[in-house]
N, C-alpha and C. Protein backbone atom coordinates (compact mmCIF):
# COMPACT_ATOMS: atom_id res chain seq x y z
N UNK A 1 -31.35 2.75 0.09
CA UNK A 1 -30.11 3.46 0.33
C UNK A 1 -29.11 2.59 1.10
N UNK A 2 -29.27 1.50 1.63
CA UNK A 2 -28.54 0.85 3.04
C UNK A 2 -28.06 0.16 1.62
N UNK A 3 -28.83 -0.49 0.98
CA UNK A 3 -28.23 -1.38 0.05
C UNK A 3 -26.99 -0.76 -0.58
N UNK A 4 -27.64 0.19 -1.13
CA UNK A 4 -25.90 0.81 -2.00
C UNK A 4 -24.58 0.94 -0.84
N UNK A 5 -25.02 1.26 0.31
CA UNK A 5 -23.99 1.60 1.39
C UNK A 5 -23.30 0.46 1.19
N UNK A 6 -24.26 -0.58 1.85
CA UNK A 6 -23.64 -2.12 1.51
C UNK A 6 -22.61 -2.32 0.43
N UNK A 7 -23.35 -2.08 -0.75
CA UNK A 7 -22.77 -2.37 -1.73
C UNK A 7 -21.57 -2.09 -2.47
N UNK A 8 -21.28 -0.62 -1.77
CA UNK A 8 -20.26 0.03 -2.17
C UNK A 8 -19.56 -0.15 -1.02
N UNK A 9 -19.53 -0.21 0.66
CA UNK A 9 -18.74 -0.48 1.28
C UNK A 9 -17.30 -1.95 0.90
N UNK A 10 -18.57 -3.06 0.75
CA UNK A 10 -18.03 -4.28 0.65
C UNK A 10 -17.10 -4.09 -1.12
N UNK A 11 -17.34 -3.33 -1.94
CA UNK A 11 -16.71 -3.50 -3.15
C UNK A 11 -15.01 -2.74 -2.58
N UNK A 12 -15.11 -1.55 -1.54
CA UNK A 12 -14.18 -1.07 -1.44
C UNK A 12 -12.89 -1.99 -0.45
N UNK A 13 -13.96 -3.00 0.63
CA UNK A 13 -12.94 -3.73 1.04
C UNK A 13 -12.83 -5.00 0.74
N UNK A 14 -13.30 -5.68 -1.01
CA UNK A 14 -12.75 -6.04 -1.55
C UNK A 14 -11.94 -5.96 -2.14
N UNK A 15 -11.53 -4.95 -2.72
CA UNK A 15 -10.45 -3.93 -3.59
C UNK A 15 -9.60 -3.93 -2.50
N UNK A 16 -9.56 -3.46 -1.50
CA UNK A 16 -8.34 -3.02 -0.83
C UNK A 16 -7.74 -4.09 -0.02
N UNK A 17 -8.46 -5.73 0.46
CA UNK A 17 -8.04 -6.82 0.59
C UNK A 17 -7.16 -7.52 -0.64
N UNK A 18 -7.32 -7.29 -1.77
CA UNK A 18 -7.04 -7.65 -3.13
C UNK A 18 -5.96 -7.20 -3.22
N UNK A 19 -6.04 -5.87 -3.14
CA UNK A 19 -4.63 -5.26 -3.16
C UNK A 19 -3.51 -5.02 -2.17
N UNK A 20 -4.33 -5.39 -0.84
CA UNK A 20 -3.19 -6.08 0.17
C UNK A 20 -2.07 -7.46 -0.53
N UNK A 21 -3.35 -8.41 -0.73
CA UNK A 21 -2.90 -9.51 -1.48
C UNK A 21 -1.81 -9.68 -2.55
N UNK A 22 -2.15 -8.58 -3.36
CA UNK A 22 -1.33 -8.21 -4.54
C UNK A 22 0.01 -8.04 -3.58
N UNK A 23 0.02 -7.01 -3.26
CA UNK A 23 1.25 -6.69 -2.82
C UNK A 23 1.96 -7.40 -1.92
N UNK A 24 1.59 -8.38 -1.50
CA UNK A 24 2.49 -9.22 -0.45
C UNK A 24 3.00 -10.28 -1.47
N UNK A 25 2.19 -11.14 -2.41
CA UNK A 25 2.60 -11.49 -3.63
C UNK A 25 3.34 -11.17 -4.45
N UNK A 26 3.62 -9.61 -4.16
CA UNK A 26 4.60 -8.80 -5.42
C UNK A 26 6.19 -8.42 -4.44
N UNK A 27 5.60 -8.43 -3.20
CA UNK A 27 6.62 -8.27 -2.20
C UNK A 27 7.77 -9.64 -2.04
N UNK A 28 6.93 -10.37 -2.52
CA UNK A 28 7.38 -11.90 -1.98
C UNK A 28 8.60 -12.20 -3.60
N UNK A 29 8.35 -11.32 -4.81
CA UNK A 29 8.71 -12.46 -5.83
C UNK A 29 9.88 -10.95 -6.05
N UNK A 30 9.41 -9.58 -5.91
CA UNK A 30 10.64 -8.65 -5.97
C UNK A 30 12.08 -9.26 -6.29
N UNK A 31 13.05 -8.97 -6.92
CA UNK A 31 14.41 -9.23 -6.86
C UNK A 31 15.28 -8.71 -5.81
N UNK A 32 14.81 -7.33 -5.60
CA UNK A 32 15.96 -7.33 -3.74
C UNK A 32 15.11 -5.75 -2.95
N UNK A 33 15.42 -5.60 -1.95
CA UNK A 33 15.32 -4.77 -1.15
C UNK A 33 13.82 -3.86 -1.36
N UNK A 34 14.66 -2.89 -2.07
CA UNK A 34 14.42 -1.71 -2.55
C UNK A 34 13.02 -1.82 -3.60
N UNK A 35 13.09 -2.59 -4.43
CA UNK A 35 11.61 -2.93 -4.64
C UNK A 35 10.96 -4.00 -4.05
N UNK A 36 10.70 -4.13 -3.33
CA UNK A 36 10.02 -5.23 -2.01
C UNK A 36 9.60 -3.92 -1.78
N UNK A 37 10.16 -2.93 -1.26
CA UNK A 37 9.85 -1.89 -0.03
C UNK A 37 8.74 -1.14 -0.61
N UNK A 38 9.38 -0.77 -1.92
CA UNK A 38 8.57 -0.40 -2.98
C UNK A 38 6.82 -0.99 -2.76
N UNK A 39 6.89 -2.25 -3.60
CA UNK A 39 5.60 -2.61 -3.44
C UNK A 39 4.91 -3.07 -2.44
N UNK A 40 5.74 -3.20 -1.22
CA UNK A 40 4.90 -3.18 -0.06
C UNK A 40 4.10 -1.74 0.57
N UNK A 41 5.21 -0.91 0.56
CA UNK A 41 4.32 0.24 0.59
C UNK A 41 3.48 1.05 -0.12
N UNK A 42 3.30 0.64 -1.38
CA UNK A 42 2.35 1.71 -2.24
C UNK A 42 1.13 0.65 -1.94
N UNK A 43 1.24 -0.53 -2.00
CA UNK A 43 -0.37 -1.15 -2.25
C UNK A 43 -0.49 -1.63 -0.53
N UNK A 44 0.38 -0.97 0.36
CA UNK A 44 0.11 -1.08 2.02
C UNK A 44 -0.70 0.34 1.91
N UNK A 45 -0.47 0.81 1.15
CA UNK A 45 -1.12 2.40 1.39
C UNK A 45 -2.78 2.31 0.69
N UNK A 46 -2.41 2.08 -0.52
CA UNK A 46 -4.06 1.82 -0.94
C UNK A 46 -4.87 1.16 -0.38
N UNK A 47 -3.86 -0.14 0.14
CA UNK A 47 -4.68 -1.36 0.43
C UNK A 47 -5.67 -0.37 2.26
N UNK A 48 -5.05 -0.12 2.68
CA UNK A 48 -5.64 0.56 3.89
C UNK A 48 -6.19 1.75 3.66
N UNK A 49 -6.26 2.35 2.68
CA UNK A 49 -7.33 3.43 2.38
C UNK A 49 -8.38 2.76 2.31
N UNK A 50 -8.62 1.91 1.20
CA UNK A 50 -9.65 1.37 0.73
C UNK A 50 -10.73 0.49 1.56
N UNK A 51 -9.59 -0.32 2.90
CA UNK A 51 -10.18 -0.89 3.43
C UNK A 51 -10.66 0.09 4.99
N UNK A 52 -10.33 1.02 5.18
CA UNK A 52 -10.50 1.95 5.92
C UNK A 52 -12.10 2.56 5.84
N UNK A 53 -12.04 2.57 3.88
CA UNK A 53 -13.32 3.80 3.66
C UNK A 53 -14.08 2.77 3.37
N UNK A 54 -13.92 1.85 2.98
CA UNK A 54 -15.72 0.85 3.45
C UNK A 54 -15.73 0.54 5.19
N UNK A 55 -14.94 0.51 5.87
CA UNK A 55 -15.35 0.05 7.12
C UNK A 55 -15.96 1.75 7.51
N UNK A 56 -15.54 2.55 6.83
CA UNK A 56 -16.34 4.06 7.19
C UNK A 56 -17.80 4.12 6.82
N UNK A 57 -17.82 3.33 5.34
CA UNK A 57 -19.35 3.24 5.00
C UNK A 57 -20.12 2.83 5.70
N UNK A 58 -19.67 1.16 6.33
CA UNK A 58 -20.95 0.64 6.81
C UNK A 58 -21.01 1.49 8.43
N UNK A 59 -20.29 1.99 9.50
CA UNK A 59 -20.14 2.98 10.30
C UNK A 59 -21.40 3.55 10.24
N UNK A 60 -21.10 4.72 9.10
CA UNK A 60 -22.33 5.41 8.89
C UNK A 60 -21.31 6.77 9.77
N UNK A 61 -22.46 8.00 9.86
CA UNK A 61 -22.02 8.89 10.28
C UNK A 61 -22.20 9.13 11.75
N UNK A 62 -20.83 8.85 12.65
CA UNK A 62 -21.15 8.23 14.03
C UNK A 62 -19.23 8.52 14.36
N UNK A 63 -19.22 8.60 15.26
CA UNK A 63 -18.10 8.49 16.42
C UNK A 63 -16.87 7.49 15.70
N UNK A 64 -17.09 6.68 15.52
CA UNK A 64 -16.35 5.89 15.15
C UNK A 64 -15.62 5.98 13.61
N UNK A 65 -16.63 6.83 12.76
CA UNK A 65 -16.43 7.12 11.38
C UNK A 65 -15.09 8.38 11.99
N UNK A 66 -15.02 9.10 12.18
CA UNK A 66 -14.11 10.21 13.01
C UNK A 66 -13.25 9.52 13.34
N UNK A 67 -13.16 8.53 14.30
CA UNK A 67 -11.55 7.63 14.45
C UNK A 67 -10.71 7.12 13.32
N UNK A 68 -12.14 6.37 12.49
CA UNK A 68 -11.29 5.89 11.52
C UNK A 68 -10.49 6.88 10.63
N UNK A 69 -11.08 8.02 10.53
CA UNK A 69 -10.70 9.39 9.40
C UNK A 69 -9.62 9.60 10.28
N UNK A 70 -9.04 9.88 11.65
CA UNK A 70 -7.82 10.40 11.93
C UNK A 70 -6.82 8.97 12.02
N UNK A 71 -7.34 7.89 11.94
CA UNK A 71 -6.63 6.38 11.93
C UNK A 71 -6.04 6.71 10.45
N UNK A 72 -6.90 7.21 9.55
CA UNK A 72 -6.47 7.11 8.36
C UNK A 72 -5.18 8.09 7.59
N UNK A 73 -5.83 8.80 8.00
CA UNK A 73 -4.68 10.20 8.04
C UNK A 73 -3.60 9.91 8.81
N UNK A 74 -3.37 9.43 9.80
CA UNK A 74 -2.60 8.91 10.53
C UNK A 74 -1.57 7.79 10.02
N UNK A 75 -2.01 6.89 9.38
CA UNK A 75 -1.27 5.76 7.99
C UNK A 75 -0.85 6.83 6.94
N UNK A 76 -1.82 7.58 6.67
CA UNK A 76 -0.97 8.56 4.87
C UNK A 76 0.20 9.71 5.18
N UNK A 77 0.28 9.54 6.38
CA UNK A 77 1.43 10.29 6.97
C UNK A 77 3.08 9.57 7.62
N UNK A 78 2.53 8.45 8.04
CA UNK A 78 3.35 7.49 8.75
C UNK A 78 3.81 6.37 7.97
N UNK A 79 3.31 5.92 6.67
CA UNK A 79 3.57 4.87 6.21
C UNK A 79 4.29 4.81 5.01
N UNK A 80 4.37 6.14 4.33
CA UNK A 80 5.64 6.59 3.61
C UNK A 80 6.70 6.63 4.25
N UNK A 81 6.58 8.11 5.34
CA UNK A 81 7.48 8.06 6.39
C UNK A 81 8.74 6.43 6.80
N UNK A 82 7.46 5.86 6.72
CA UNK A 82 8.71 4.66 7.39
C UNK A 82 9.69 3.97 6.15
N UNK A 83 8.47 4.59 5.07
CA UNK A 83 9.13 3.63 4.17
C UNK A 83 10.27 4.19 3.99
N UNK A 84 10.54 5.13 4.02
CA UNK A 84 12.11 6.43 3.49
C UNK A 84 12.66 6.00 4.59
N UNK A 85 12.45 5.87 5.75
CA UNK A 85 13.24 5.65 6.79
C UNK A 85 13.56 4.09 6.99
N UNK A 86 13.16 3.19 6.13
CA UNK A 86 13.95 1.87 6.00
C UNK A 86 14.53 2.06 4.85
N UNK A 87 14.35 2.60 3.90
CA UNK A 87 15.35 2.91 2.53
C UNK A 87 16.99 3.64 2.93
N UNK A 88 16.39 4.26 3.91
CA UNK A 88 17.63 5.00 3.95
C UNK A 88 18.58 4.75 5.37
N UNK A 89 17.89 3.79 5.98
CA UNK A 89 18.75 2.97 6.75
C UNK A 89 19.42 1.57 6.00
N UNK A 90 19.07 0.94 5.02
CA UNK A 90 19.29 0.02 4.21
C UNK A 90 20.70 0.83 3.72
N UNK A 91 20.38 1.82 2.84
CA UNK A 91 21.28 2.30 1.73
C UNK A 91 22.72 2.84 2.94
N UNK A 92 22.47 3.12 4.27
CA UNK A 92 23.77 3.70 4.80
C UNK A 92 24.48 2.35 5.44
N UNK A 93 23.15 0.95 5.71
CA UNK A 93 24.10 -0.18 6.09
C UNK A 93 24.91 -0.66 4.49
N UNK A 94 25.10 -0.13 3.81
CA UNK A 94 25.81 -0.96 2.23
C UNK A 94 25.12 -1.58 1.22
N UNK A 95 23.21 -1.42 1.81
CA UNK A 95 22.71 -2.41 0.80
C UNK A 95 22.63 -1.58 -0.10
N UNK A 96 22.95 -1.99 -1.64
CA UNK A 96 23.27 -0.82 -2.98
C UNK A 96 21.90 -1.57 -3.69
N UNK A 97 21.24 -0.47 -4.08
CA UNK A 97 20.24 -1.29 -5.27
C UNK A 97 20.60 -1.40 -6.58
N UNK A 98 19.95 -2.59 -6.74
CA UNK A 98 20.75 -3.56 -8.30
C UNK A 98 20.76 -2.37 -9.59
N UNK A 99 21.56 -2.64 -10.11
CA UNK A 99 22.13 -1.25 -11.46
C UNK A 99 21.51 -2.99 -12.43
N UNK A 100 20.81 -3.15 -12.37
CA UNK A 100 20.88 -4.17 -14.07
C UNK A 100 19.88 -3.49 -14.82
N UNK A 101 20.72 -3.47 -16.19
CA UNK A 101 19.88 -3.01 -17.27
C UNK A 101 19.47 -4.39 -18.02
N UNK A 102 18.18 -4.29 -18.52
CA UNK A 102 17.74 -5.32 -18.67
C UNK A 102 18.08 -5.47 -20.34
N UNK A 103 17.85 -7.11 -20.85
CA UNK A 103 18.75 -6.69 -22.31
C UNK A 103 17.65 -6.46 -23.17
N UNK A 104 17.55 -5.06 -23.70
CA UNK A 104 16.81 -4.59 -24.91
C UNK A 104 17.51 -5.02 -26.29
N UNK A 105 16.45 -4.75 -27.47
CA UNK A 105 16.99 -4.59 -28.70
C UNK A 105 18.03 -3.24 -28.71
N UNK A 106 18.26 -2.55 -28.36
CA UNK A 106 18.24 -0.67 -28.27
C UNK A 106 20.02 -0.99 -27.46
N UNK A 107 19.66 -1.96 -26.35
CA UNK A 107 21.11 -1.97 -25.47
C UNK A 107 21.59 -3.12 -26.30
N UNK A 108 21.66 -4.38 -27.03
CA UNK A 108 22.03 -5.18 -27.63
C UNK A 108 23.04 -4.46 -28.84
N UNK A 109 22.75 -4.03 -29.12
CA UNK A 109 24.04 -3.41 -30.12
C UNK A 109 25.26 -2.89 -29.76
């Protein structure tokens, strides 16, 4: 049984290191603002679930598994939150997000 704990802990905070990764990579090449913010926060959000609930696995059921669960809840509440609240401090300093339509067959005519 320890083994699977293992096994499934470490797969979850591989996944959610990965997808930290991803997203700072996707953050980094974005065209402006507003999607930066974008993909920093959706895979800031997974990425810390994921790496949250294997550090819960190997824990085990103990004191510390309980911190991390209100640590966690604590990010799925706060980390949207901020994100709306830099979107919408952006959008009242003038930053406008880009209107480009990209060129289709469909818009080409």
């Amino acid at each position: 049984m320890d083994l699977a704990l293992d096994i499934g802990s470490w797969i979850l905070l591989t996944l959610g290191g990965v997808s930290v990764l991803i997203g700072g990579i996707g953050a980094l090449r974005m065209p402006d603002l507003y999607s930066r913010m974008h993909a920093a926060s959706v895979t800031d959000s997974m990425g810390a679930i994921l790496i949250i609930l294997g550090v819960m696995l190997q824990a085990g059921l103990s004191l510390a598994t309980i911190k991390l669960a209100a640590i966690l809840l604590f990010l799925l509440f706060t980390s949207p939150t901020a994100s709306n609240a830099l979107a919408s401090a952006a959008l009242l300093a003038g930053n406008k997000p880009r209107a480009e339509v990209p060129d289709t067959p469909e818009t080409s005519q």
